[in-house]
C-alpha atoms as a PDB file:
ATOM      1  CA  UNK A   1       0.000   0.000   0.000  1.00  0.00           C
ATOM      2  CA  UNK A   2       1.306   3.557  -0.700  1.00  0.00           C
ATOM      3  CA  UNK A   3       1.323   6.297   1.391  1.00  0.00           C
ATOM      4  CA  UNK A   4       0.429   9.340  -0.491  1.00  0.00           C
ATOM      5  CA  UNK A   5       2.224  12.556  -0.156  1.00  0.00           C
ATOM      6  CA  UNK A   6       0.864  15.870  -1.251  1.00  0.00           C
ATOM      7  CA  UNK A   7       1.842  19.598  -0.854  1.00  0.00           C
ATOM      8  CA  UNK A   8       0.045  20.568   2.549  1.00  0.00           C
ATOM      9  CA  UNK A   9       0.711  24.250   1.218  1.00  0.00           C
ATOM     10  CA  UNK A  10      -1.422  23.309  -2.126  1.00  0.00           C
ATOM     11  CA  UNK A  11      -3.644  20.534  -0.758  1.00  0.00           C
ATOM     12  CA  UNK A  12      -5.970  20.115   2.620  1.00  0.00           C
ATOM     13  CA  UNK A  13      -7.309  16.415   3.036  1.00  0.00           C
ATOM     14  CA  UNK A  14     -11.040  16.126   4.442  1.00  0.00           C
ATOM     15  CA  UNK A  15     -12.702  13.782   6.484  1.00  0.00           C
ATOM     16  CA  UNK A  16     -15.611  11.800   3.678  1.00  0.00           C
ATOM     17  CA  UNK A  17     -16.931   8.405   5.357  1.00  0.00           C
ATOM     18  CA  UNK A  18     -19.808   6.445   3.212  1.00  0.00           C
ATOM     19  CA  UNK A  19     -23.245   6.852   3.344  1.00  0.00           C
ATOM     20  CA  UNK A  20     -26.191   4.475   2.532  1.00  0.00           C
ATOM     21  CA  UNK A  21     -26.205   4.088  -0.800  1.00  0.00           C
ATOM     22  CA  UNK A  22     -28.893   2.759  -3.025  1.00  0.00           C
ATOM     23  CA  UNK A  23     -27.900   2.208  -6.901  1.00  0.00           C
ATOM     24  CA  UNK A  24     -30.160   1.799  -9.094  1.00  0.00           C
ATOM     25  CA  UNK A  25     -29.691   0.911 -12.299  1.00  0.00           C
ATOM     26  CA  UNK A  26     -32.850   1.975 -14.606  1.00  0.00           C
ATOM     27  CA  UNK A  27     -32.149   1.278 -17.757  1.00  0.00           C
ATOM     28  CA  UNK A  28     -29.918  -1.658 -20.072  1.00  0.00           C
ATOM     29  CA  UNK A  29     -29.698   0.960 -22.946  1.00  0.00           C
ATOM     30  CA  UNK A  30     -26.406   2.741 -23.792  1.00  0.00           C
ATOM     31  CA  UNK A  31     -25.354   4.739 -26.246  1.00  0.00           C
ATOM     32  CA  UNK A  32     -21.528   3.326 -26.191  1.00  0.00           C
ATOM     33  CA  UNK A  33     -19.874   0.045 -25.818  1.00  0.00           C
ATOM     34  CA  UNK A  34     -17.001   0.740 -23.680  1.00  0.00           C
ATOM     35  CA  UNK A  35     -14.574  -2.079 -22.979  1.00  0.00           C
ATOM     36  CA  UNK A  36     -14.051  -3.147 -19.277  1.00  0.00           C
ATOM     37  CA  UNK A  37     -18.117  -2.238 -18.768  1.00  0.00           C
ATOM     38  CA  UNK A  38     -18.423  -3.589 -15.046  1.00  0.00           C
ATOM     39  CA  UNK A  39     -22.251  -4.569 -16.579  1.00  0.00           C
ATOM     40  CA  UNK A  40     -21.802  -5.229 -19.824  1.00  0.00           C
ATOM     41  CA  UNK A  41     -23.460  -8.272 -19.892  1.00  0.00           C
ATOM     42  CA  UNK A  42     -26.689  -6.760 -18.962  1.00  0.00           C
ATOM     43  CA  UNK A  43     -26.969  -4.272 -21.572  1.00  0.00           C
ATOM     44  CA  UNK A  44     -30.079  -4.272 -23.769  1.00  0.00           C
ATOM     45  CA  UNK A  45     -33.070  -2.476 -24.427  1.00  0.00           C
ATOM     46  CA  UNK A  46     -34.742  -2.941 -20.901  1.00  0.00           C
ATOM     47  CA  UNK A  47     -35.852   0.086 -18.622  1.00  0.00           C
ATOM     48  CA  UNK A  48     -37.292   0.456 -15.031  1.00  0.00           C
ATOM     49  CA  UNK A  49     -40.875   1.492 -15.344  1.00  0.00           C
ATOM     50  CA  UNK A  50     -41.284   5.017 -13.323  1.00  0.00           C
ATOM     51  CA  UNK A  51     -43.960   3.309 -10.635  1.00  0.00           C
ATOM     52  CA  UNK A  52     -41.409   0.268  -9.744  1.00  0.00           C
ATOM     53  CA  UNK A  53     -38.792   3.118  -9.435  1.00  0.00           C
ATOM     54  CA  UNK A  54     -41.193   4.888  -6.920  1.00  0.00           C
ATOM     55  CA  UNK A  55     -41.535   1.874  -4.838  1.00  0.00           C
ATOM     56  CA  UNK A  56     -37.807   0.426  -4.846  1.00  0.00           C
ATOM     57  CA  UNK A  57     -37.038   4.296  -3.868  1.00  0.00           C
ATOM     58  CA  UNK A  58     -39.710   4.020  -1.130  1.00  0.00           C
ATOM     59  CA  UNK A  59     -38.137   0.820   0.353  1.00  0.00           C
ATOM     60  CA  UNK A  60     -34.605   1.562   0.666  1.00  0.00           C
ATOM     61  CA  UNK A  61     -35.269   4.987   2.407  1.00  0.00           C
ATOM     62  CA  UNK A  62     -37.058   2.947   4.843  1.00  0.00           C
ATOM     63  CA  UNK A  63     -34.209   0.904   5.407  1.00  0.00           C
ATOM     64  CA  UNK A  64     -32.082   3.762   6.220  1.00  0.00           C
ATOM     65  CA  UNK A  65     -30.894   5.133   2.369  1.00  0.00           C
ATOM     66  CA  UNK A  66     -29.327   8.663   2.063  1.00  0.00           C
ATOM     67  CA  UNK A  67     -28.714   8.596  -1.490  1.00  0.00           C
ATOM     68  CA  UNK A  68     -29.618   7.171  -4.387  1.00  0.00           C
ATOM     69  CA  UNK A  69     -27.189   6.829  -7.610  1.00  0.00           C
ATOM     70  CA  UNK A  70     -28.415   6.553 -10.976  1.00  0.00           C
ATOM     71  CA  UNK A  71     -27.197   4.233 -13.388  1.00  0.00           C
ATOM     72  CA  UNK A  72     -27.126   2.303 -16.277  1.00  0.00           C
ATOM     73  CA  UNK A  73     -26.820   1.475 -19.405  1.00  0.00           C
ATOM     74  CA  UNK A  74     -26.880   5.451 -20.215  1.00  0.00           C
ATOM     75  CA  UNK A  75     -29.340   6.887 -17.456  1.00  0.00           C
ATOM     76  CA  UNK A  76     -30.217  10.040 -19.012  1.00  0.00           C
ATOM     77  CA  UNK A  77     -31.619   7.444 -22.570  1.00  0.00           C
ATOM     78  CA  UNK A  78     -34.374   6.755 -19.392  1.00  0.00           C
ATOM     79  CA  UNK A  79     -37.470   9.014 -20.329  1.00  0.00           C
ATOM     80  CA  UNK A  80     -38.344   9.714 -16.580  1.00  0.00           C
ATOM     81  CA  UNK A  81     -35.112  10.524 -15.757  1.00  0.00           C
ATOM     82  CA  UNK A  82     -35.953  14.115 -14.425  1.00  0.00           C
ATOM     83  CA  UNK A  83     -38.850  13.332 -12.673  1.00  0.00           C
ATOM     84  CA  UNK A  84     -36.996  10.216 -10.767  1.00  0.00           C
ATOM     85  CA  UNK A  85     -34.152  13.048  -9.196  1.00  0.00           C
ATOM     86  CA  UNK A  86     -37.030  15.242  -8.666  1.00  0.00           C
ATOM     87  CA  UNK A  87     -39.309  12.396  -6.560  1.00  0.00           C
ATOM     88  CA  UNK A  88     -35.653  11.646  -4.666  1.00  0.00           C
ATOM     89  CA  UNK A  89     -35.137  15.596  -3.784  1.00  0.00           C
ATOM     90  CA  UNK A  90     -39.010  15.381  -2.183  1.00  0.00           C
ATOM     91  CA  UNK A  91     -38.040  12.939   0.131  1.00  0.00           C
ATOM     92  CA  UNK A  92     -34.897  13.864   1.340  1.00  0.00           C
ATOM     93  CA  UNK A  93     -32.570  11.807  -0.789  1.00  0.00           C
ATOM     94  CA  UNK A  94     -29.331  13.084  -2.475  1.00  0.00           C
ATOM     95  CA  UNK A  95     -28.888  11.954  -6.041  1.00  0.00           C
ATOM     96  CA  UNK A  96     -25.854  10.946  -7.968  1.00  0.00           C
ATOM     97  CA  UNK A  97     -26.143  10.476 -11.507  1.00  0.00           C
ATOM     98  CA  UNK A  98     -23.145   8.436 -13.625  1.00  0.00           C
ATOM     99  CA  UNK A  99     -23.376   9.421 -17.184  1.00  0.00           C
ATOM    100  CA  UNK A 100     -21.036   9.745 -20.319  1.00  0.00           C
ATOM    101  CA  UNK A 101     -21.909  12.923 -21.087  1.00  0.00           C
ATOM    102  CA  UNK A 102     -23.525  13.079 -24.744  1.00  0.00           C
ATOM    103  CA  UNK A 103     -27.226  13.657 -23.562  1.00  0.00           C
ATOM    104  CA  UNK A 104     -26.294  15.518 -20.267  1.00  0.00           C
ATOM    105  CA  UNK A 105     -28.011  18.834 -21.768  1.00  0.00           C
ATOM    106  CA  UNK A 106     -31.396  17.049 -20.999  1.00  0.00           C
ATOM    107  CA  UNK A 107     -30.322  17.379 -17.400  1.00  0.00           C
ATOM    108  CA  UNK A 108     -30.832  21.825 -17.531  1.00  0.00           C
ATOM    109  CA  UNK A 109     -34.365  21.189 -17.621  1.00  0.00           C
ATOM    110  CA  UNK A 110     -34.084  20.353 -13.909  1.00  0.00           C
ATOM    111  CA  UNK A 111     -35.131  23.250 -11.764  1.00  0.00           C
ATOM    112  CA  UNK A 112     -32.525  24.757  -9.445  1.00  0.00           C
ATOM    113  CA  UNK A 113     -34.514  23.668  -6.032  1.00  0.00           C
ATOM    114  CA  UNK A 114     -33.717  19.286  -7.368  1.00  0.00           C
ATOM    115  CA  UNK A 115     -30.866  20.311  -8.998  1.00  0.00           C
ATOM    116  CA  UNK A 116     -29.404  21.630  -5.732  1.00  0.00           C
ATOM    117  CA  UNK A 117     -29.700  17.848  -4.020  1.00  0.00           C
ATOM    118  CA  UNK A 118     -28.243  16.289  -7.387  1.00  0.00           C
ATOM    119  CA  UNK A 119     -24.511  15.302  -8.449  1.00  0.00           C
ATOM    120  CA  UNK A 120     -23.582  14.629 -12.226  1.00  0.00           C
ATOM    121  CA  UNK A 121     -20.835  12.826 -12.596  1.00  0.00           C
ATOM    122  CA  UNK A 122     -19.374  12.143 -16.235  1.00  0.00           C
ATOM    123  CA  UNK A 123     -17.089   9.409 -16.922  1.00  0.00           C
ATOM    124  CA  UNK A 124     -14.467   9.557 -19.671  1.00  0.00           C
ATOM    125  CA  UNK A 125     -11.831   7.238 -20.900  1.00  0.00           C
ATOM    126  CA  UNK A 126      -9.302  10.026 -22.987  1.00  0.00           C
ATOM    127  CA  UNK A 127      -9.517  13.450 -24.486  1.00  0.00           C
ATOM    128  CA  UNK A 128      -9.951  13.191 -28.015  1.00  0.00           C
ATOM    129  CA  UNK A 129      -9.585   8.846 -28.152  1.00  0.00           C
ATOM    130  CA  UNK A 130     -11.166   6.093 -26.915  1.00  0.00           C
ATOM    131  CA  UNK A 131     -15.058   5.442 -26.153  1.00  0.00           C
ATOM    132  CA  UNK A 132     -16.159   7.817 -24.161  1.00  0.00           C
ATOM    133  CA  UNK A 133     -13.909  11.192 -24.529  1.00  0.00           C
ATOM    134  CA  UNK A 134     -14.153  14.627 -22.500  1.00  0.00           C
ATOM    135  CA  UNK A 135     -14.336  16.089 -26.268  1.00  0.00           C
ATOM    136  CA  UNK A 136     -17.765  14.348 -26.992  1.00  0.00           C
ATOM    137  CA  UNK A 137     -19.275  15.529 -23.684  1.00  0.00           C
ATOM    138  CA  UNK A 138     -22.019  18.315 -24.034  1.00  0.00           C
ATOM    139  CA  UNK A 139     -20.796  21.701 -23.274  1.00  0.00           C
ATOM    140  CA  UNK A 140     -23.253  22.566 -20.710  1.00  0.00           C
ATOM    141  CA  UNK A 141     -23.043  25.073 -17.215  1.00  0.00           C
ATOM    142  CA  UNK A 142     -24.279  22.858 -14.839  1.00  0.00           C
ATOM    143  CA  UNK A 143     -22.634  21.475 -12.239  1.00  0.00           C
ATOM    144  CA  UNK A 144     -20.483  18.554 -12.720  1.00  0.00           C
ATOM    145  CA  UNK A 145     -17.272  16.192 -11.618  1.00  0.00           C
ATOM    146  CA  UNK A 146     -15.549  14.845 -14.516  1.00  0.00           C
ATOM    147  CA  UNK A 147     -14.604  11.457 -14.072  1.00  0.00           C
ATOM    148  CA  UNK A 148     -11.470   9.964 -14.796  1.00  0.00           C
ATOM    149  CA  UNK A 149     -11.388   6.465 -15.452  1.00  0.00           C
ATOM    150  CA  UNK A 150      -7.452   4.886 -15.912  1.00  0.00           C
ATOM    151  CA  UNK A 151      -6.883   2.016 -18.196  1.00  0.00           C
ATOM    152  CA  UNK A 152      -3.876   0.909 -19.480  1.00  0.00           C
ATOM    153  CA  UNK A 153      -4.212   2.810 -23.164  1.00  0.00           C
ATOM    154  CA  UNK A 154      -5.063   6.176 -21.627  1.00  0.00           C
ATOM    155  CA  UNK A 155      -2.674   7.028 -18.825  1.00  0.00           C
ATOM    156  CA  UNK A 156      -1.426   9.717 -20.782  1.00  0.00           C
ATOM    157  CA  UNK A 157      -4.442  11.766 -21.290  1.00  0.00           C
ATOM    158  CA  UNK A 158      -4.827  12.371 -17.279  1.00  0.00           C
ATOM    159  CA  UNK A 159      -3.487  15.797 -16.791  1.00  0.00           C
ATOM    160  CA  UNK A 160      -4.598  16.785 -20.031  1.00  0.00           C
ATOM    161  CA  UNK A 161      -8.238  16.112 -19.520  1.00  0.00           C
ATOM    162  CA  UNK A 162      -7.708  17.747 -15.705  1.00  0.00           C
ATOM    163  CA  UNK A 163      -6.743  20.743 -17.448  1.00  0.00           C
ATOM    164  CA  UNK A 164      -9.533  20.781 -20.429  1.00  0.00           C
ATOM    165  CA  UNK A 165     -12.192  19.518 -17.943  1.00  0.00           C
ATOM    166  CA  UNK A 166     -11.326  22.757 -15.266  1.00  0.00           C
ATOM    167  CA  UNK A 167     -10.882  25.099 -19.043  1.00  0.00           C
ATOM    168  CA  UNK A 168     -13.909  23.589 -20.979  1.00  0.00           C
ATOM    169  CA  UNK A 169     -17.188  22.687 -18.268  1.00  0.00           C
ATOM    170  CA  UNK A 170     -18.239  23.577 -14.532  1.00  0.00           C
ATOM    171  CA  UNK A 171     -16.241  21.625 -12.899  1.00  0.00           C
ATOM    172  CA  UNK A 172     -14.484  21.859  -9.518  1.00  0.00           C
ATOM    173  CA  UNK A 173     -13.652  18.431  -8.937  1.00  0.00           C
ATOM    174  CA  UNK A 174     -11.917  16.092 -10.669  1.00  0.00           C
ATOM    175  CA  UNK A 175     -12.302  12.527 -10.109  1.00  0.00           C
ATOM    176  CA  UNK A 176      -9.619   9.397 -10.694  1.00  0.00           C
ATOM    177  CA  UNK A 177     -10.531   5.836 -10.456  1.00  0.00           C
ATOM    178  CA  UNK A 178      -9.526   2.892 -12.839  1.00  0.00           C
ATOM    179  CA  UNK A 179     -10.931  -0.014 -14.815  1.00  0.00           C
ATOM    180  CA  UNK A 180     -11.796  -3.444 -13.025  1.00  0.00           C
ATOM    181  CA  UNK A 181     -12.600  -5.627 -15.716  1.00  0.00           C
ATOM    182  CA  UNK A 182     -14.663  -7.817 -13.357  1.00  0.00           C
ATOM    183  CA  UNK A 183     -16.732  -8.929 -16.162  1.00  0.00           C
ATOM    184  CA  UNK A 184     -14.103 -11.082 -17.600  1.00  0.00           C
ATOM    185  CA  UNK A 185     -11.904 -11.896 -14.064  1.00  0.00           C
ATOM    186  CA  UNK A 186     -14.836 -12.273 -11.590  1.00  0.00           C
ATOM    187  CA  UNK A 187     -12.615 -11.009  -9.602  1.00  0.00           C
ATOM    188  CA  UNK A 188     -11.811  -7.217  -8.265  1.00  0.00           C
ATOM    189  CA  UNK A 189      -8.362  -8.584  -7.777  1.00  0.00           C
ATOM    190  CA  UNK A 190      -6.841  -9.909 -11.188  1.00  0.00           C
ATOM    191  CA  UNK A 191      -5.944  -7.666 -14.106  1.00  0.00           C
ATOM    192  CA  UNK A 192      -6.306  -8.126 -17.619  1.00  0.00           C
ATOM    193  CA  UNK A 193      -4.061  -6.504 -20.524  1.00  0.00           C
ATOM    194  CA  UNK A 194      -6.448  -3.398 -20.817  1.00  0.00           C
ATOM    195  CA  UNK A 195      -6.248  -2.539 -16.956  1.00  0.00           C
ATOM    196  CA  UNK A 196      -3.616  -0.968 -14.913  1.00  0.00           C
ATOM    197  CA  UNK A 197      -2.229  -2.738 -11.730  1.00  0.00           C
ATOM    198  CA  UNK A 198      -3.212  -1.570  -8.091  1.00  0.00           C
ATOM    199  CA  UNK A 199       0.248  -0.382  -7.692  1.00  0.00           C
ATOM    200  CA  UNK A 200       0.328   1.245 -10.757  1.00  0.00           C
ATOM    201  CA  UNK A 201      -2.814   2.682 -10.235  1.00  0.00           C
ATOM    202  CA  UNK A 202      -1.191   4.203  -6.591  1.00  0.00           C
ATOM    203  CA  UNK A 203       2.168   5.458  -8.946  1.00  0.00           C
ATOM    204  CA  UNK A 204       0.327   7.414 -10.961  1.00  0.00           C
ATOM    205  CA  UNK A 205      -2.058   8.652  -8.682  1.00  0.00           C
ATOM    206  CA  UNK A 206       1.814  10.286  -6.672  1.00  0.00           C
ATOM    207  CA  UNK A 207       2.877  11.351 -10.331  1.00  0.00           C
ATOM    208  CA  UNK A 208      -0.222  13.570 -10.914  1.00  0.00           C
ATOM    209  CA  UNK A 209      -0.465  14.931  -7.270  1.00  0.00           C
ATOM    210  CA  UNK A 210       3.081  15.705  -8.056  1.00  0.00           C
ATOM    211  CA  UNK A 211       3.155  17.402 -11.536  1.00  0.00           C
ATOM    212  CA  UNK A 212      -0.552  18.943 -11.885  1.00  0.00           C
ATOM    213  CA  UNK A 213      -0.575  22.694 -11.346  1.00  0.00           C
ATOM    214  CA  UNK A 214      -4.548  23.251 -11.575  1.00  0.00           C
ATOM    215  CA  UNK A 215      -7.419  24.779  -8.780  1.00  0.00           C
ATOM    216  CA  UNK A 216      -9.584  21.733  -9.154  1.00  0.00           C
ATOM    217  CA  UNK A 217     -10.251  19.411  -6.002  1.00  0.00           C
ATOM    218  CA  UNK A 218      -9.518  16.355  -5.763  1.00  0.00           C
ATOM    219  CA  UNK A 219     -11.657  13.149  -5.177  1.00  0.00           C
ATOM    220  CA  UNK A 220      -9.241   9.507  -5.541  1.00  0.00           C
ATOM    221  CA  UNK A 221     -10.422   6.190  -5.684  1.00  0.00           C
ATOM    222  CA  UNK A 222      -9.297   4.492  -2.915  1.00  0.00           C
ATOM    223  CA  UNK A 223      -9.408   1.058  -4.353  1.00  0.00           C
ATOM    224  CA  UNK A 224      -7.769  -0.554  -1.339  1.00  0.00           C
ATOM    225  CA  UNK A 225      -4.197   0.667  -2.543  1.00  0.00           C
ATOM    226  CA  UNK A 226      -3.458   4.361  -1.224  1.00  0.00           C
ATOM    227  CA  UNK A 227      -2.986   5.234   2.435  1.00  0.00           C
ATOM    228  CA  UNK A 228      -3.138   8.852   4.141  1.00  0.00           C
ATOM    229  CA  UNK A 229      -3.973   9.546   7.920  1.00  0.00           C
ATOM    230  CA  UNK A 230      -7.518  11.047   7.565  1.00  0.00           C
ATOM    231  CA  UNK A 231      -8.619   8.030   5.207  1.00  0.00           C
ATOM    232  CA  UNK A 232      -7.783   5.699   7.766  1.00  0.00           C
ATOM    233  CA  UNK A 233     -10.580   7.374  10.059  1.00  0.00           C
ATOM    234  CA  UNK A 234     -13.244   7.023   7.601  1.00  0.00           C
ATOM    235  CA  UNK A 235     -12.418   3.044   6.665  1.00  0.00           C
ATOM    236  CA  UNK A 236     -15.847   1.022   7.518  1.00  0.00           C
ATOM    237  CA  UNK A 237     -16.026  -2.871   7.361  1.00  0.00           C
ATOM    238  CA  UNK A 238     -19.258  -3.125   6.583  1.00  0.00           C
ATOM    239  CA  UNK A 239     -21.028  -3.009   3.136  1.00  0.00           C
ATOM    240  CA  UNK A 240     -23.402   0.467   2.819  1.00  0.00           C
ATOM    241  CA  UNK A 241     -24.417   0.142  -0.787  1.00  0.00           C
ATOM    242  CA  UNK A 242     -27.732  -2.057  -2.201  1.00  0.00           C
ATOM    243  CA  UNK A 243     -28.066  -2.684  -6.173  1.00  0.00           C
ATOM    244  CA  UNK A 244     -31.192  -2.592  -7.774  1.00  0.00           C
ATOM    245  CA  UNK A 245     -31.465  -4.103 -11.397  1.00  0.00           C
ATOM    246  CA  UNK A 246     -34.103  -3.789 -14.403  1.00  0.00           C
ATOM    247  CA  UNK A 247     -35.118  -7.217 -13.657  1.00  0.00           C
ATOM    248  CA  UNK A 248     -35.302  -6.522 -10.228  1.00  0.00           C
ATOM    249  CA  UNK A 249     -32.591  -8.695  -8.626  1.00  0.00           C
ATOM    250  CA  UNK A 250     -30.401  -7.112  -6.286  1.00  0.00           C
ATOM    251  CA  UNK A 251     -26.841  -7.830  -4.853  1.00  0.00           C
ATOM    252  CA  UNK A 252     -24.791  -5.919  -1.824  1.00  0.00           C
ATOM    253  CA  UNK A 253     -21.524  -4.602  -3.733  1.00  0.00           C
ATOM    254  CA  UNK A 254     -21.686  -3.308  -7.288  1.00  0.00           C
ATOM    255  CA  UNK A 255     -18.154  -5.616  -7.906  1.00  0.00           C
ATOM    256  CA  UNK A 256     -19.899  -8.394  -7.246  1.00  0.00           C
ATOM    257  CA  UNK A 257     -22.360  -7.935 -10.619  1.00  0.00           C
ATOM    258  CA  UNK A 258     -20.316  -9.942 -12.307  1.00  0.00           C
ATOM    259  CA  UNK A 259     -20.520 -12.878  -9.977  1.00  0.00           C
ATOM    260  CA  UNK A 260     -24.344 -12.504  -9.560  1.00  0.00           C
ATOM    261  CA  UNK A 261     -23.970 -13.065  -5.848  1.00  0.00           C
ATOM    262  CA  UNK A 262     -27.911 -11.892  -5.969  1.00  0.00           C
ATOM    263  CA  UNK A 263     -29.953 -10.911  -2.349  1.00  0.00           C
ATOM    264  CA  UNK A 264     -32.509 -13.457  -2.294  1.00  0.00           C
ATOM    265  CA  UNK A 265     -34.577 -12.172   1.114  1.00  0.00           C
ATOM    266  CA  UNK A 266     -35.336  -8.404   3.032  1.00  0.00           C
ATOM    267  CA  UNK A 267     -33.066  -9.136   5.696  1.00  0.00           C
ATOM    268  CA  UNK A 268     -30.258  -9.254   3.623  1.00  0.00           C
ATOM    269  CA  UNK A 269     -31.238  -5.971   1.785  1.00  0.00           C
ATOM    270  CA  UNK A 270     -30.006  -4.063   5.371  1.00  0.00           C
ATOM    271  CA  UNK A 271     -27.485  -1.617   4.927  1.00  0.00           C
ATOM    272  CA  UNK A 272     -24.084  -2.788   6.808  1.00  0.00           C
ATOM    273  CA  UNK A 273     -25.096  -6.028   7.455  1.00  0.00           C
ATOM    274  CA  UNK A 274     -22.390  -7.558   6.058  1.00  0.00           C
ATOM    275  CA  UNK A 275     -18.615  -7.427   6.051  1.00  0.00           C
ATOM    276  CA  UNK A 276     -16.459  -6.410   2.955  1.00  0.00           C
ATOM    277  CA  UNK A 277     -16.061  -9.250   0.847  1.00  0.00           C
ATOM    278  CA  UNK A 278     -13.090  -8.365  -0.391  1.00  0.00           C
ATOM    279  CA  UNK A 279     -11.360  -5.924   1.534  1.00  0.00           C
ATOM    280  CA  UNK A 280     -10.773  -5.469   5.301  1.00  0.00           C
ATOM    281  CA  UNK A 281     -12.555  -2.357   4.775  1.00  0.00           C
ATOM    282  CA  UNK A 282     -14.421  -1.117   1.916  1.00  0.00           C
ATOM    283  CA  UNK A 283     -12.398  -0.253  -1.319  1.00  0.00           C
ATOM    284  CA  UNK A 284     -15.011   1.951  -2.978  1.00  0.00           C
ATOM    285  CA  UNK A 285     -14.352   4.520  -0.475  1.00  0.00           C
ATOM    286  CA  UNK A 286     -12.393   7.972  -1.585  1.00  0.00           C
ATOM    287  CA  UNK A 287      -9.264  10.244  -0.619  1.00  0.00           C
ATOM    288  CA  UNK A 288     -10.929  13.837  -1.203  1.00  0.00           C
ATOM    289  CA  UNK A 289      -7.857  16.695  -1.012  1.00  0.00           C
ATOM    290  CA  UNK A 290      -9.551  20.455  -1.237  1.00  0.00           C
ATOM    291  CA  UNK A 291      -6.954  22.296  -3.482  1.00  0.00           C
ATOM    292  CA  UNK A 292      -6.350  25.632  -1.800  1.00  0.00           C
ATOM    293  CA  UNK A 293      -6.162  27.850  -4.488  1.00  0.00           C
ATOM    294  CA  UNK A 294      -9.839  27.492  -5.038  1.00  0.00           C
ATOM    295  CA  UNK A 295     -10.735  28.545  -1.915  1.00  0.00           C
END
């Protein structure tokens, strides 16, 4: 495990523990094809119908849900889209949306009262190459994080698309976490020849803190391979996240899709009710530096 270093003149490291998280995944159609997909395989033409959303919503608040996360396939290809983050800003729910960015200027017809509850986060793979590229993303001025996802064909692109993403959008944080091709390994663990090693992952995570020279904050996948002093305080050993699919089948961790290690009965759908499966602590978890000449 690394120990990360940054400037504490440039950088100040906050305190960001989990939350209950529901995902829910409400549609199988996409608009790309992007190799190391963590659910590929369920990718289609199927959608969650807008009353099933209600109810699934409705249960996991019960059970104790701050947020829910929208996903997909492409979530904003789901025609209710708006008026799901609007039902989870009525009851008191955060929302997270993971898009790639091409429809995202559907998203401005959200009034500022929802949008104020809501985070868009837009994955990319490259500038200019690749699948899903920060210049195909909808110039828009909402709010968003770009997210940067490291495989082993687009290291290079890293501080360049830091440096168009703070230039181009409305973005003060930028986002690093890598491909898990858990589709084809089953397992979080073993890499493939498009994905980048843990301890690469950690090397180049040190080279950017090192070399970039933007305002943006930070947020870095943990992924069970970087170590700082105020992560440690936020590590939790039990599971806070629930999956919901089209076909309504659920499972605890969103790396175990791949496995279909489904939840077959309500006492299993608790949040922390069960220990990481693969970690001593959970490895979705996030280092989050503030940069200090934004604020």
């Amino acid at each position: 495990m690394l120990n990360l270093v940054y400037d504490s003149n440039k950088w100040v490291e906050v305190k960001t523990c989990p939350i209950n998280t529901a995902q829910i995944f409400i549609t199988n159609k996409c608009n790309k094809r992007c190799r190391g997909c963590f659910n590929e395989y369920n990718l289609g033409k199927e959608e969650l119908p807008f009353k099933r959303y209600k109810q699934l919503v409705a249960f996991y608040k019960n059970l104790g849900a701050q947020k829910i996360v929208l996903m997909g396939g492409e979530p904003t290809l789901h025609p209710n889209i708006l008026q799901m983050i609007k039902h989870n800003h009525i009851l008191g729910l955060k929302t997270t949306i993971y898009t790639n960015g091409k429809k995202i200027r559907l998203l401005e017809n959200l009034d500022h009262v929802a949008l104020s509850s809501t985070s868009i986060r837009i994955g990319v793979l490259g500038l200019d190459r690749g699948e899903k590229t920060l210049n195909e993303v909808e110039r828009v001025k909402l709010p968003v994080t770009i997210v940067y996802m490291l495989r082993r064909d687009n290291i290079h692109d890293l501080l360049k698309v830091a440096e168009e993403a703070e230039k181009k959008f409305n973005c003060t944080k930028f986002y690093i976490s890598s491909i898990r091709d858990i589709t084809q390994t089953k397992d979080y663990w073993i890499d493939t020849k498009d994905t980048i090693s843990n301890e690469q992952y950690a090397e180049l995570i040190q080279y950017f803190l090192n070399t970039y020279t933007g305002s943006l904050d930070l947020h870095i996948a943990w992924r069970g391979t970087l170590q700082t002093n105020i992560h440690q305080q936020c590590e939790t050993e039990k599971c806070r996240f629930i999956n919901s699919f089209v076909d309504d089948k659920r499972i605890r961790c969103p790396l175990d899709i791949s496995k279909k290690i489904y939840l077959e009965d309500d006492e299993n759908f608790k949040f922390e009710s069960r220990l990481c499966n693969k970690n001593k602590s959970c490895i979705l978890t996030k280092i989050v530096l503030i940069n200090k000449e934004r604020s």
